[in-house]
Every structure is written in structure tokens, then in C-alpha cells.
Protein backbone atom coordinates (compact mmCIF):
# COMPACT_ATOMS: atom_id res chain seq x y z
CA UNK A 1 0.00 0.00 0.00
CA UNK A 2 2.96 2.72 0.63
CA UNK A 3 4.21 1.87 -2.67
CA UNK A 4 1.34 2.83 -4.44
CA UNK A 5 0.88 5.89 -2.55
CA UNK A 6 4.47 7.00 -3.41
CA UNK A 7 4.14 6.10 -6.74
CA UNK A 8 0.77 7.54 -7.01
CA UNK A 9 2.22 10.89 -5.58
CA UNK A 10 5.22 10.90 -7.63
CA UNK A 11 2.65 10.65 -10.75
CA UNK A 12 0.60 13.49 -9.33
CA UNK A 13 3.69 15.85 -8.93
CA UNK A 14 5.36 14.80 -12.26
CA UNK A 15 1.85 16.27 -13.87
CA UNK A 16 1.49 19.29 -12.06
CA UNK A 17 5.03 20.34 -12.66
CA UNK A 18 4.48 19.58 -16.23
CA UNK A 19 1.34 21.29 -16.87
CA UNK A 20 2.93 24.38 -15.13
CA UNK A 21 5.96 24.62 -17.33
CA UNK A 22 4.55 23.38 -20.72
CA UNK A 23 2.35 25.48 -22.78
CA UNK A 24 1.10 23.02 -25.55
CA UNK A 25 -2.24 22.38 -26.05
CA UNK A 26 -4.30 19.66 -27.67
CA UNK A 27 -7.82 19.77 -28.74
CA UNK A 28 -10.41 17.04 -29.55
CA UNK A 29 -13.47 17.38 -32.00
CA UNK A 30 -15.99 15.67 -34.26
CA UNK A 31 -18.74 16.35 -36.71
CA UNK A 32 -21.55 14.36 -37.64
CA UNK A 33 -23.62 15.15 -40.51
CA UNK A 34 -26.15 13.21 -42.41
CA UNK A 35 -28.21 14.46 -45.35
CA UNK A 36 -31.57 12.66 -46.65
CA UNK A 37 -31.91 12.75 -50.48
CA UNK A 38 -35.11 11.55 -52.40
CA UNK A 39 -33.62 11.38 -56.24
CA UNK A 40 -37.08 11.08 -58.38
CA UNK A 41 -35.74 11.84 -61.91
CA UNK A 42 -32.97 13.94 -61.08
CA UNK A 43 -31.26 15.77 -63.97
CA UNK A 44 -33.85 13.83 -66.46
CA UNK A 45 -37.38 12.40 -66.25
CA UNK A 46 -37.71 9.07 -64.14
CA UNK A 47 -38.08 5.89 -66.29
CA UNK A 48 -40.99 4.29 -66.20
CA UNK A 49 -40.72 0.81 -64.01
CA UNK A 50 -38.06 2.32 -61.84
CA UNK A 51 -39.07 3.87 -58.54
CA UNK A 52 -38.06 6.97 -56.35
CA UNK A 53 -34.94 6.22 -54.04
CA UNK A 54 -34.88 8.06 -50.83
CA UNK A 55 -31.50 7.15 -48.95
CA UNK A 56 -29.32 9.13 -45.71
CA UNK A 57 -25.41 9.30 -45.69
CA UNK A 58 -23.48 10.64 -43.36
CA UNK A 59 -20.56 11.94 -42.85
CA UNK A 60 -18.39 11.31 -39.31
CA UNK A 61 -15.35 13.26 -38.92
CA UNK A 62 -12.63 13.15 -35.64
CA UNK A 63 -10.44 16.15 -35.08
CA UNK A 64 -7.10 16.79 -33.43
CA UNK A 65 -5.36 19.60 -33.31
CA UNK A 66 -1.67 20.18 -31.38
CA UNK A 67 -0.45 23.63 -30.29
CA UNK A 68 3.11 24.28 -28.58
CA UNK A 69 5.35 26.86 -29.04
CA UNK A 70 6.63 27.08 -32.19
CA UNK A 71 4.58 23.70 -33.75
CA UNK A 72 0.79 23.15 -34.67
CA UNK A 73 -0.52 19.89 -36.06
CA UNK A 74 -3.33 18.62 -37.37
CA UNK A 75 -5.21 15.79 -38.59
CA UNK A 76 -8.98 15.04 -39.95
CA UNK A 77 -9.87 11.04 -39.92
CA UNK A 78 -13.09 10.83 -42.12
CA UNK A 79 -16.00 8.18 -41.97
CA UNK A 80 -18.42 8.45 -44.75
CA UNK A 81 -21.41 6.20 -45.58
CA UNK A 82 -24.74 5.07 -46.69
CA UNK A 83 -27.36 4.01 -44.00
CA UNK A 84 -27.88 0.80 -44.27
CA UNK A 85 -25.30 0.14 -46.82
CA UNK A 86 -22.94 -3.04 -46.40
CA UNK A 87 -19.17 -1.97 -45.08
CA UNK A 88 -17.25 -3.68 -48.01
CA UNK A 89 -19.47 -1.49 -50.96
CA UNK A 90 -18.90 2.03 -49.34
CA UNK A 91 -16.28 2.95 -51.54
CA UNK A 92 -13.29 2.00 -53.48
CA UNK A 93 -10.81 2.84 -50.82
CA UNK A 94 -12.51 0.67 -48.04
CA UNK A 95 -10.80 -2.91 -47.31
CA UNK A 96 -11.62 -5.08 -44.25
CA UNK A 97 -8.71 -3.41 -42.50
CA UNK A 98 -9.71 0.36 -42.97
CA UNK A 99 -13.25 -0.44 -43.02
CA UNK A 100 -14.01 2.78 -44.83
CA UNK A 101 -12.09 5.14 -42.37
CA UNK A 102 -10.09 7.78 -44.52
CA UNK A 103 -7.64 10.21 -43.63
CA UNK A 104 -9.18 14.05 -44.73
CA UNK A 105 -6.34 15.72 -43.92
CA UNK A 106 -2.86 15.97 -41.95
CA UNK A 107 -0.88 19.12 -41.48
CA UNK A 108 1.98 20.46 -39.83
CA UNK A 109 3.25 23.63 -39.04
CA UNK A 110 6.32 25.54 -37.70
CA UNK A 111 6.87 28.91 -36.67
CA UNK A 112 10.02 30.36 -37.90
CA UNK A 113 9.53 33.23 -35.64
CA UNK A 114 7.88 35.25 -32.87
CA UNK A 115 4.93 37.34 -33.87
């Protein structure tokens, strides 16, 4: 029991001391968005024998963003699908090991100099 208070107080100190002295920050964020579309004949006149399709994607997006000093990152993962849809049809990038997950976009940063 007194080891893991010591080593639960030496945790506790090491994070406090580290919080006061670094400056970075890191954010977490995601979007969700879904649209409903009903396509009856769109851009030309519906056939006749082939009915309306009404269908909802959506659109799941996960955030991170990095701030210290002189560095910023970032990075968008993406998620987008078809209600209802199987996994392995979503799109041409998805495989059983990315499972449709995409990378939107990845950046990086540096500041040369103090503004």
C-alpha cells in the first residue's frame, strides 16, 4: 500500500510540474452530418418501371489539433457512408482493415519566428 501511494504521488507531482511549465495544447473534436436525399428523376425524367430512391449518408469526422510553441498539427480522420449500406461497398478505398475510415487531412506547421 505505501508503494502505491508513493508512486501515485510521484505521478501526481510529475503532472502538475508539467502542466505548469509546458504550454502546448491539444484539442479534440468531431462532426456528424447526415443528409436525406429523395432522387425522383434527377437531372432527367424518371423511367418508367423504376421507382423513387430516398436514402441518408453521413458523414463522421474526428479532429485533433496540437499547439506548442513554435509547432501546430493537425489531422482530420473521415468516416463516410450510406445508411444501411454493407461496409465492403462504401467505396473504393474501403478494405476489411480500414473499413471505410479515410484520412481528410494531416498538417503540420512551424513557426520560424515570434509574432
Amino acid at each position: 500500500m505505501r508503494k502505491l501511494i508513493i508512486k501515485l504521488s510521484f505521478v501526481i507531482a510529475l503532472c502538475i510540474t508539467g502542466s505548469s511549465i509546458s504550454f502546448a495544447q491539444f484539442s479534440l473534436n468531431a462532426q456528424l452530418r447526415t443528409r436525406t436525399e429523395l432522387r425522383d428523376g434527377q437531372g432527367a425524367p424518371l423511367s418508367k418501371g423504376l421507382k423513387p430512391a430516398l436514402f441518408t449518408s453521413q458523414r463522421t469526422r474526428l479532429n485533433a489539433l496540437y499547439n506548442s510553441y513554435r509547432l501546430k498539427f493537425g489531422l482530420s480522420l473521415q468516416d463516410v457512408r450510406v445508411w444501411g449500406q454493407d461496409v465492403s461497398t462504401i467505396n473504393r478505398f474501403t478494405t476489411p482493415e480500414n473499413n471505410g475510415l479515410l484520412l481528410h487531412e494531416a498538417w503540420a506547421e512551424i513557426l520560424l519566428t515570434d509574432t
